[in-house]
PDB file of N, CA and C in Angstrom:
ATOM      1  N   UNK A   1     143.511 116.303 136.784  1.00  0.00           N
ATOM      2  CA  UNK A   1     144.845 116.617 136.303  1.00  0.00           C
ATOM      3  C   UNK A   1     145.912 115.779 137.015  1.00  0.00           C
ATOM      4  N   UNK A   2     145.918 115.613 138.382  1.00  0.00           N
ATOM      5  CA  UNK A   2     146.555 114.449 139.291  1.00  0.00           C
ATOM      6  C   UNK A   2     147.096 113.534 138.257  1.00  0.00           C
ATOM      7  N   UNK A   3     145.829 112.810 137.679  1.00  0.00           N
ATOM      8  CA  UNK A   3     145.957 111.326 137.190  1.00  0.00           C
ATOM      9  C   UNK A   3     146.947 111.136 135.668  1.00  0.00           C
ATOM     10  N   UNK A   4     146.432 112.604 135.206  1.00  0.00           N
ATOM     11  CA  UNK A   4     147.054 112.849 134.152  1.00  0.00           C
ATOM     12  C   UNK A   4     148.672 112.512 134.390  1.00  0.00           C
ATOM     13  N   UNK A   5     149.366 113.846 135.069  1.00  0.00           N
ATOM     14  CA  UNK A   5     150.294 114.246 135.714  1.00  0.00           C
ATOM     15  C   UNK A   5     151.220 112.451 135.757  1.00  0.00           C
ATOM     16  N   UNK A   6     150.645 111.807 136.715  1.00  0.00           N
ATOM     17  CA  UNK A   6     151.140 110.124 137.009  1.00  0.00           C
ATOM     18  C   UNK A   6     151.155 109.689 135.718  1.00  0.00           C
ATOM     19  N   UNK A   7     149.993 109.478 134.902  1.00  0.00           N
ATOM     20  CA  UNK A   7     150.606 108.955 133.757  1.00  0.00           C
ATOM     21  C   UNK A   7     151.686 109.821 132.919  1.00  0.00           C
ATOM     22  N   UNK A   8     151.927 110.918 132.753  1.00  0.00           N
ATOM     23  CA  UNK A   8     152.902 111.461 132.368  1.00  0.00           C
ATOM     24  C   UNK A   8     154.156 110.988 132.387  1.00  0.00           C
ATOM     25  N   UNK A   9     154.533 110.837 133.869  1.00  0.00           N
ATOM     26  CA  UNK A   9     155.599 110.414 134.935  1.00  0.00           C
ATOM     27  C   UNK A   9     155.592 109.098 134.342  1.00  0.00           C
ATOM     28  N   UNK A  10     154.818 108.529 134.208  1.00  0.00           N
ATOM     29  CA  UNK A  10     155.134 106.699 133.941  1.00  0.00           C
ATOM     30  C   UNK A  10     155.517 106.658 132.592  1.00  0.00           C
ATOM     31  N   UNK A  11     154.728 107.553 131.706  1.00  0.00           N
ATOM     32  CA  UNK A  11     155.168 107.630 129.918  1.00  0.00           C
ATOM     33  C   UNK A  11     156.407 107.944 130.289  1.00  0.00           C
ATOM     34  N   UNK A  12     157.033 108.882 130.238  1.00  0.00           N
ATOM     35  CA  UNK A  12     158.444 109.189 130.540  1.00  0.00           C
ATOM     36  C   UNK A  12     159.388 107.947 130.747  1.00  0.00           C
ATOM     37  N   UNK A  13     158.906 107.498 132.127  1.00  0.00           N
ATOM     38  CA  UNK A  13     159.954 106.711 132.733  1.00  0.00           C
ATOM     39  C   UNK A  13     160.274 105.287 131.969  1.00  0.00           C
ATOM     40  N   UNK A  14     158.654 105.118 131.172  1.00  0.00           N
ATOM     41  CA  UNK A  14     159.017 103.795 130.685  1.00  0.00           C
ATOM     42  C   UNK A  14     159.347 104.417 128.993  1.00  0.00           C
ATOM     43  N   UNK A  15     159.779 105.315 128.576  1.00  0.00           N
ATOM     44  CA  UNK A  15     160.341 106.020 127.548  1.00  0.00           C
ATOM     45  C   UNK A  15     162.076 105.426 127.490  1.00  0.00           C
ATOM     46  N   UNK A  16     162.210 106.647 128.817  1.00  0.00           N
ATOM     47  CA  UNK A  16     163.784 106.496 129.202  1.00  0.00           C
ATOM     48  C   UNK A  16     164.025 104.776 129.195  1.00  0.00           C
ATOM     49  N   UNK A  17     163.603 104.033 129.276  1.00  0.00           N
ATOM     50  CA  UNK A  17     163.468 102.290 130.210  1.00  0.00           C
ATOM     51  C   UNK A  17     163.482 101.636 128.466  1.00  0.00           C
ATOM     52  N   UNK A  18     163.017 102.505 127.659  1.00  0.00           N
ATOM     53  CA  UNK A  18     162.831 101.577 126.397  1.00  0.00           C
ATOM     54  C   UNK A  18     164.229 102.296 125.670  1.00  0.00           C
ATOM     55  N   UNK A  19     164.707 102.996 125.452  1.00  0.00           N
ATOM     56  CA  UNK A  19     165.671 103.848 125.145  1.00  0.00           C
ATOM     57  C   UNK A  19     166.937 103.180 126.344  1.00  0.00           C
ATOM     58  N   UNK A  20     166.889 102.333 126.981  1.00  0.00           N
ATOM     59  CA  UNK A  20     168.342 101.476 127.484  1.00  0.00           C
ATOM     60  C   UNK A  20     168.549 102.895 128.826  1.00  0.00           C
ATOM     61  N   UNK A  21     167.944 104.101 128.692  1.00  0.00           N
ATOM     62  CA  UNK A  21     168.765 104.664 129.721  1.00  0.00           C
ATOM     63  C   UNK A  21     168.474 104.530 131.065  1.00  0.00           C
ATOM     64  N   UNK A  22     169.545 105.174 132.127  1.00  0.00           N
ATOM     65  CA  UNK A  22     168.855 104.848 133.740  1.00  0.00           C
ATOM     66  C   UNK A  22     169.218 106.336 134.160  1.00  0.00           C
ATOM     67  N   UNK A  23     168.488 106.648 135.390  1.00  0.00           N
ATOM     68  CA  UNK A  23     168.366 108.418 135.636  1.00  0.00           C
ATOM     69  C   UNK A  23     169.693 108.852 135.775  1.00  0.00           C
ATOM     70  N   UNK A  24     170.721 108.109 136.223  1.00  0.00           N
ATOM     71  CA  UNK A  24     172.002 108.675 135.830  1.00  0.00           C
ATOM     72  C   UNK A  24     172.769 109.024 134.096  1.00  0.00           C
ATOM     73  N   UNK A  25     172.004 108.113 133.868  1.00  0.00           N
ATOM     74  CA  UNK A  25     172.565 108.524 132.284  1.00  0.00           C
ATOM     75  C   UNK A  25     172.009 109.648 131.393  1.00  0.00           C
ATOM     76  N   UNK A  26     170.689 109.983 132.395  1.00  0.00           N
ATOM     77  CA  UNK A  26     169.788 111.314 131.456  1.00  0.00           C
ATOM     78  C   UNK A  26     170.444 112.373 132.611  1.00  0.00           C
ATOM     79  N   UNK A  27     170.988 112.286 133.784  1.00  0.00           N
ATOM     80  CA  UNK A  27     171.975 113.293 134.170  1.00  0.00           C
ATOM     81  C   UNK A  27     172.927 113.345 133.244  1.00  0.00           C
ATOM     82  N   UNK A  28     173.691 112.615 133.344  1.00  0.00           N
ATOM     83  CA  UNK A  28     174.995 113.432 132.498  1.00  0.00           C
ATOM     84  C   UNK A  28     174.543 113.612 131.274  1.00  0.00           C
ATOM     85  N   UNK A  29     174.139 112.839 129.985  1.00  0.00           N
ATOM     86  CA  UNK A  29     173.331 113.876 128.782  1.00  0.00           C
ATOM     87  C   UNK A  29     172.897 115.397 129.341  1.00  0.00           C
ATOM     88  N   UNK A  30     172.209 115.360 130.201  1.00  0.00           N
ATOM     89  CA  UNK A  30     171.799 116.841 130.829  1.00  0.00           C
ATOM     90  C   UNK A  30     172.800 117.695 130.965  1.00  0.00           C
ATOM     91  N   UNK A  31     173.526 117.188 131.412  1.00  0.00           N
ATOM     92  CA  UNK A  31     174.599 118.251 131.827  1.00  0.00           C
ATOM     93  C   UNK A  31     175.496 118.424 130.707  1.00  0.00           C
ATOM     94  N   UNK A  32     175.249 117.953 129.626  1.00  0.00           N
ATOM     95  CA  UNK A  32     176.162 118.120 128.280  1.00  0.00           C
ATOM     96  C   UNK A  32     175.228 119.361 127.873  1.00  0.00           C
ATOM     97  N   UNK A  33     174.103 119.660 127.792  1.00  0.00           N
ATOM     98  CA  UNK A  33     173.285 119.988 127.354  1.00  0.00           C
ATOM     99  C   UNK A  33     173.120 121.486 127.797  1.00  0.00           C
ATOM    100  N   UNK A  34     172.978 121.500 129.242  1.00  0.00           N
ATOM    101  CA  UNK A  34     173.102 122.909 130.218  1.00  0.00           C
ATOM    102  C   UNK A  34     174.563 123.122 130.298  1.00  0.00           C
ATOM    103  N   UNK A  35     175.803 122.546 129.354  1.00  0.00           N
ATOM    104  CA  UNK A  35     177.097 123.233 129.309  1.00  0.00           C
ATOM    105  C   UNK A  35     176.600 123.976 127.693  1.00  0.00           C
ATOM    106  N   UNK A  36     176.605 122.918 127.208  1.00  0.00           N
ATOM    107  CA  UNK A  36     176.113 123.565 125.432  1.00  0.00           C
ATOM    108  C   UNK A  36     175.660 125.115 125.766  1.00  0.00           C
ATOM    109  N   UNK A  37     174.304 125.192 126.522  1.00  0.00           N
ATOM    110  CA  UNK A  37     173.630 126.139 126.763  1.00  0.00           C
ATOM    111  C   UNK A  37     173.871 127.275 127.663  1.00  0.00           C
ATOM    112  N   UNK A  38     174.880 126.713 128.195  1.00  0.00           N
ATOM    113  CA  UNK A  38     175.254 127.780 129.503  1.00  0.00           C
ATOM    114  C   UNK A  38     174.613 128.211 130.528  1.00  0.00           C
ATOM    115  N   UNK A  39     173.544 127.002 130.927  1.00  0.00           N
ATOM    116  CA  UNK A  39     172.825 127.600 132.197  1.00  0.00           C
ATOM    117  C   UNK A  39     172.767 125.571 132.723  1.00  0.00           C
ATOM    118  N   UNK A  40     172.469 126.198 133.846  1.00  0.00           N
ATOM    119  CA  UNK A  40     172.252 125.325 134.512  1.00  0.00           C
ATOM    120  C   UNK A  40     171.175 124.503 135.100  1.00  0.00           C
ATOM    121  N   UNK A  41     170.048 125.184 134.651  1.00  0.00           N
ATOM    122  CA  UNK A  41     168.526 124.925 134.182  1.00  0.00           C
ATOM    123  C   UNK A  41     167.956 124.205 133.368  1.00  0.00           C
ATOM    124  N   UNK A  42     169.239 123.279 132.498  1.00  0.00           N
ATOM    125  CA  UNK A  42     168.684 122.559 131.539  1.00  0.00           C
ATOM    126  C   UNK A  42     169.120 121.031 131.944  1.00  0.00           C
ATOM    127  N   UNK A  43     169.878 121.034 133.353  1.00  0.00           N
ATOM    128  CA  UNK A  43     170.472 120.090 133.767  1.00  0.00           C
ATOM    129  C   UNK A  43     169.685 119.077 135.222  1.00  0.00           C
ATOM    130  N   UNK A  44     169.455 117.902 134.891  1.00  0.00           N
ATOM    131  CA  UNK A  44     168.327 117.276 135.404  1.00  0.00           C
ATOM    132  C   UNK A  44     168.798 116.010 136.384  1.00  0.00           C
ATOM    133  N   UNK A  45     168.666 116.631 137.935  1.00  0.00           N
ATOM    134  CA  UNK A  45     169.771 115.289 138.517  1.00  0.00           C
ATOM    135  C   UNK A  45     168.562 114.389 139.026  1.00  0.00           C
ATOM    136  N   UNK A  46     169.509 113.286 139.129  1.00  0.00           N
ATOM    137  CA  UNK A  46     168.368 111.834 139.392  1.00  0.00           C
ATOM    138  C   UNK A  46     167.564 112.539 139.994  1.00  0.00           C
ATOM    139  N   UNK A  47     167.411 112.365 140.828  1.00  0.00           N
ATOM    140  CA  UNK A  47     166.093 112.730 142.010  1.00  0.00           C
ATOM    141  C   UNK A  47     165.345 113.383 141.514  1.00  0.00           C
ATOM    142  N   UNK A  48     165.338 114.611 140.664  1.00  0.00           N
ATOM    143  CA  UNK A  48     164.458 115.746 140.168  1.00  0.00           C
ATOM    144  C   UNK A  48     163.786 114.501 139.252  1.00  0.00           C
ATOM    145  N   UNK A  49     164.852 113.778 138.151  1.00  0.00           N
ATOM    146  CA  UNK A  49     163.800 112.959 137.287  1.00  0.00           C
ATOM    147  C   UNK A  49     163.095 111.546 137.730  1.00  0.00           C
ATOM    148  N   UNK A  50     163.746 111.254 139.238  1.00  0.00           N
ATOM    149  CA  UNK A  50     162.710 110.660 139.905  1.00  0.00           C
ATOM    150  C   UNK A  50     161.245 111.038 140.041  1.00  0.00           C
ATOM    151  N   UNK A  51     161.225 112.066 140.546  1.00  0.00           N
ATOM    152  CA  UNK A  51     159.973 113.448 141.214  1.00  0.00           C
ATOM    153  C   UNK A  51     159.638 113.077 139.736  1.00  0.00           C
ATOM    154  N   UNK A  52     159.670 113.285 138.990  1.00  0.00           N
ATOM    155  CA  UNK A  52     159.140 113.717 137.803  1.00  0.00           C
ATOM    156  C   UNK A  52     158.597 112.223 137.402  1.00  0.00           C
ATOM    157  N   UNK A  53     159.015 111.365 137.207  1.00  0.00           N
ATOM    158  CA  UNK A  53     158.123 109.890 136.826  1.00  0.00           C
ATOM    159  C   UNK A  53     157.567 109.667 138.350  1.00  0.00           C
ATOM    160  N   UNK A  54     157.858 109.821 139.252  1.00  0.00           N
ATOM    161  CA  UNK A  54     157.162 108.929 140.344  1.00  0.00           C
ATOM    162  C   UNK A  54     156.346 110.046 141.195  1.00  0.00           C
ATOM    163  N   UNK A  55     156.586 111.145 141.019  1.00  0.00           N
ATOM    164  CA  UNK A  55     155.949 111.689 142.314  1.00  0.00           C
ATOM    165  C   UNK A  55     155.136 112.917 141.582  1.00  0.00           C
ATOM    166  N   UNK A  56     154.498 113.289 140.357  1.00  0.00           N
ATOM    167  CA  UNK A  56     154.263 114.031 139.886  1.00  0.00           C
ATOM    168  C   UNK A  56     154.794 115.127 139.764  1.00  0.00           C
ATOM    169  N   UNK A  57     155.666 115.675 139.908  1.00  0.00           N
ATOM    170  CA  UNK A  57     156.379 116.841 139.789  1.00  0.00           C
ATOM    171  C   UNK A  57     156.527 117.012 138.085  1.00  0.00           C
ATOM    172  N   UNK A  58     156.047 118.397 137.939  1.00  0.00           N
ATOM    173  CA  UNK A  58     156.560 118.989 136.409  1.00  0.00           C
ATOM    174  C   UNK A  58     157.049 119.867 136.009  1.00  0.00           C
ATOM    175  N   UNK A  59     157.967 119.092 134.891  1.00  0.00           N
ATOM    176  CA  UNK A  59     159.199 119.415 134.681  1.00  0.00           C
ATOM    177  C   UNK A  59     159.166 121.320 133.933  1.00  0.00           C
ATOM    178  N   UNK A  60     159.911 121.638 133.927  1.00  0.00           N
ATOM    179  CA  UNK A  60     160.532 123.288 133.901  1.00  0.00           C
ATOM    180  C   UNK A  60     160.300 123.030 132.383  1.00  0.00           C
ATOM    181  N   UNK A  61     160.497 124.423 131.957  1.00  0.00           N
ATOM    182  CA  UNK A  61     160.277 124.647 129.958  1.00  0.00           C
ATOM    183  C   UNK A  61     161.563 123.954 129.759  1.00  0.00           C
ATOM    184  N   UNK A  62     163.164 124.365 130.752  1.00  0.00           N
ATOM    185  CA  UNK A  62     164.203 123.848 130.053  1.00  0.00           C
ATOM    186  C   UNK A  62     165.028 122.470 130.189  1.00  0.00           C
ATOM    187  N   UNK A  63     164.012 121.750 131.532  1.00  0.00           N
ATOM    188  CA  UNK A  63     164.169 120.362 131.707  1.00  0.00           C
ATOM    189  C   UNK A  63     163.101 119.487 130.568  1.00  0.00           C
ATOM    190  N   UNK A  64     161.729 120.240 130.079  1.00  0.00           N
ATOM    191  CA  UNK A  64     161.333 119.434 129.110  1.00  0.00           C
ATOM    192  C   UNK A  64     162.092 119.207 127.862  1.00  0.00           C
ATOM    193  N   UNK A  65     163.077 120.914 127.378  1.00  0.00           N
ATOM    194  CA  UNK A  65     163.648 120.901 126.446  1.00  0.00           C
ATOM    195  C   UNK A  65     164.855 119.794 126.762  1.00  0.00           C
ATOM    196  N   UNK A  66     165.204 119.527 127.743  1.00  0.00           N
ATOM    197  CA  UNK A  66     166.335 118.615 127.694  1.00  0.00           C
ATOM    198  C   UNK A  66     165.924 117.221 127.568  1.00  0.00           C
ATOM    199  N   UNK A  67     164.372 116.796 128.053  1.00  0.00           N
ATOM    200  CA  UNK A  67     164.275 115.594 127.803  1.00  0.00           C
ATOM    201  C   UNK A  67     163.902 115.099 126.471  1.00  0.00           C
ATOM    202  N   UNK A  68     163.292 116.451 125.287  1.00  0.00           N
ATOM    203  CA  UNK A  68     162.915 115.912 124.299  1.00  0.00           C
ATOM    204  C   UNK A  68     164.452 115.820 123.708  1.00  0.00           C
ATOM    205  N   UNK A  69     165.044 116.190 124.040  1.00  0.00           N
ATOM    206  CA  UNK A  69     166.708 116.443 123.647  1.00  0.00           C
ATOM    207  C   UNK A  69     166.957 115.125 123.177  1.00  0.00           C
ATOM    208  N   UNK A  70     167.083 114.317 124.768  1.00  0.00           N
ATOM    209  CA  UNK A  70     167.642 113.338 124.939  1.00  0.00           C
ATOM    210  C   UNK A  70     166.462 112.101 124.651  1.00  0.00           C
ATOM    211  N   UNK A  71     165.419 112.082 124.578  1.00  0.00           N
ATOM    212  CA  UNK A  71     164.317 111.175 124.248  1.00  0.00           C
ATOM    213  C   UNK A  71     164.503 110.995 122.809  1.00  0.00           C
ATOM    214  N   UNK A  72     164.760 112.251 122.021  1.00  0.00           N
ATOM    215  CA  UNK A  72     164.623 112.032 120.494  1.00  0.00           C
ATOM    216  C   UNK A  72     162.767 112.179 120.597  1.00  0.00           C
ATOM    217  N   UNK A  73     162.446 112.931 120.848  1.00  0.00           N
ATOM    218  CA  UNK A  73     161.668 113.666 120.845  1.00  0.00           C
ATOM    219  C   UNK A  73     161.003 114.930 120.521  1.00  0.00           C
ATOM    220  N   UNK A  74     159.650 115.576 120.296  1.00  0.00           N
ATOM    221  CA  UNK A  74     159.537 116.955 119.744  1.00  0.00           C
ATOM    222  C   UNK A  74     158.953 117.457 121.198  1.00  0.00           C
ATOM    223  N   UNK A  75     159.762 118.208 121.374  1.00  0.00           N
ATOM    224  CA  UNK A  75     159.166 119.252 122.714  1.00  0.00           C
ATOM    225  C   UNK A  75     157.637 119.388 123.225  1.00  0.00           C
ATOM    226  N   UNK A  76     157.072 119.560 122.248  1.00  0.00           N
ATOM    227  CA  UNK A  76     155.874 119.687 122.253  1.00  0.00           C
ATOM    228  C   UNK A  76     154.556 118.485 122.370  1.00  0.00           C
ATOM    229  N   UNK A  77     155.608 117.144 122.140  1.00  0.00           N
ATOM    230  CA  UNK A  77     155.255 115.797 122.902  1.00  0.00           C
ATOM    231  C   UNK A  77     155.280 115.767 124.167  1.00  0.00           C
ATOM    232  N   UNK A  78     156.303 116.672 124.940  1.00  0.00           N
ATOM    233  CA  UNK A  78     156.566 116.786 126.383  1.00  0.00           C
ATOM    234  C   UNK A  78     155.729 117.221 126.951  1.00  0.00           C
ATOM    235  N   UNK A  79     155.772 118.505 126.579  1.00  0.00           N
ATOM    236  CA  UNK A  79     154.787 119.672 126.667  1.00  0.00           C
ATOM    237  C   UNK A  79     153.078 118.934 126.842  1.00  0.00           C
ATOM    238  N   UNK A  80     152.443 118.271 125.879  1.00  0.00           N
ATOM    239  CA  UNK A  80     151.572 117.612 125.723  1.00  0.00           C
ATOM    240  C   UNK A  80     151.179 116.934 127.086  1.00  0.00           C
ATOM    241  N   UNK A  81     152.421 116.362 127.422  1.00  0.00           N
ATOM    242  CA  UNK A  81     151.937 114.889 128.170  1.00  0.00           C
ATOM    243  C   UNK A  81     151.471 115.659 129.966  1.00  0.00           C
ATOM    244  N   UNK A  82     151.691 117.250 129.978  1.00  0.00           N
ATOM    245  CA  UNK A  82     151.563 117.927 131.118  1.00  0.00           C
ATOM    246  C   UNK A  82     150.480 119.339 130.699  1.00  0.00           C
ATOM    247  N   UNK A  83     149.538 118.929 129.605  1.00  0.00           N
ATOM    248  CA  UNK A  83     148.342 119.687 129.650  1.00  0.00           C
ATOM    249  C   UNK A  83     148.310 120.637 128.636  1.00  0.00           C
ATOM    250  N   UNK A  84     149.975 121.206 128.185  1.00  0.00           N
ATOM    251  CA  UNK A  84     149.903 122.137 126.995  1.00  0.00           C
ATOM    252  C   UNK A  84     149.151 121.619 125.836  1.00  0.00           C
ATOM    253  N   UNK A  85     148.420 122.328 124.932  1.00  0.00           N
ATOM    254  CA  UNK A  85     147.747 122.112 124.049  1.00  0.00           C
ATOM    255  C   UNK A  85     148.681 122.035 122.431  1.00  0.00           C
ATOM    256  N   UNK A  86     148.957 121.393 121.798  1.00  0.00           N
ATOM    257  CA  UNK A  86     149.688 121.320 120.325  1.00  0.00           C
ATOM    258  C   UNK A  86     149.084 122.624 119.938  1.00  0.00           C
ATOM    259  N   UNK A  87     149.870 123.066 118.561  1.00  0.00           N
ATOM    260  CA  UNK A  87     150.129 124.033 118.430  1.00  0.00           C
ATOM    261  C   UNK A  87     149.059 123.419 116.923  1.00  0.00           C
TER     262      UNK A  87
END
C-alpha cells in the first residue's frame, strides 16, 4: 500500500503541474471552497498538499472533495488513487 500511496502523491502532483497550477494556487481555490462550505476542512495549505504528493500522507474525505473540485475531477478518481474501491 506504501507504493501505492507515492504513486498517488506523484499522480496528483503531476495533475496539478499539467493543469498550470502551483500549491499556492490550490490553496487559495481551497479556501474559496471551505468559505462556499463553511468549514474549514475543505481548505488545503501548501504543506498539507506537499505531505500529500511527496510524503504520503492521505488526504481527508473533504480535502479529496476539494481536489476533485479543483482538478476537474470525479471524487471518486481521488478516492481511487488511495485504495477506495469504485462504486
Amino acid at each position: 500500500m506504501m507504493a501505492h500511496r507515492f504513486e498517488s502523491g506523484r499522480y496528483l502532483r503531476e495533475l496539478r503541474e499539467a493543469l498550470g497550477l502551483t500549491l499556492r494556487d490550490v490553496h487559495q481555490e481551497s479556501l474559496i471552497i471551505a468559505q462556499k462550505y463553511g468549514s474549514r476542512s475543505f481548505a488545503i495549505p501548501p504543506s498539507r498538499l506537499h505531505a500529500i504528493e511527496r510524503k504520503r500522507a492521505i488526504p481527508n474525505i473533504h480535502r479529496s472533495y476539494t481536489l476533485a473540485s479543483i482538478y476537474a475531477c470525479d471524487l471518486e478518481d481521488i478516492l481511487w488513487l488511495y485504495g477506495v474501491p469504485r462504486i
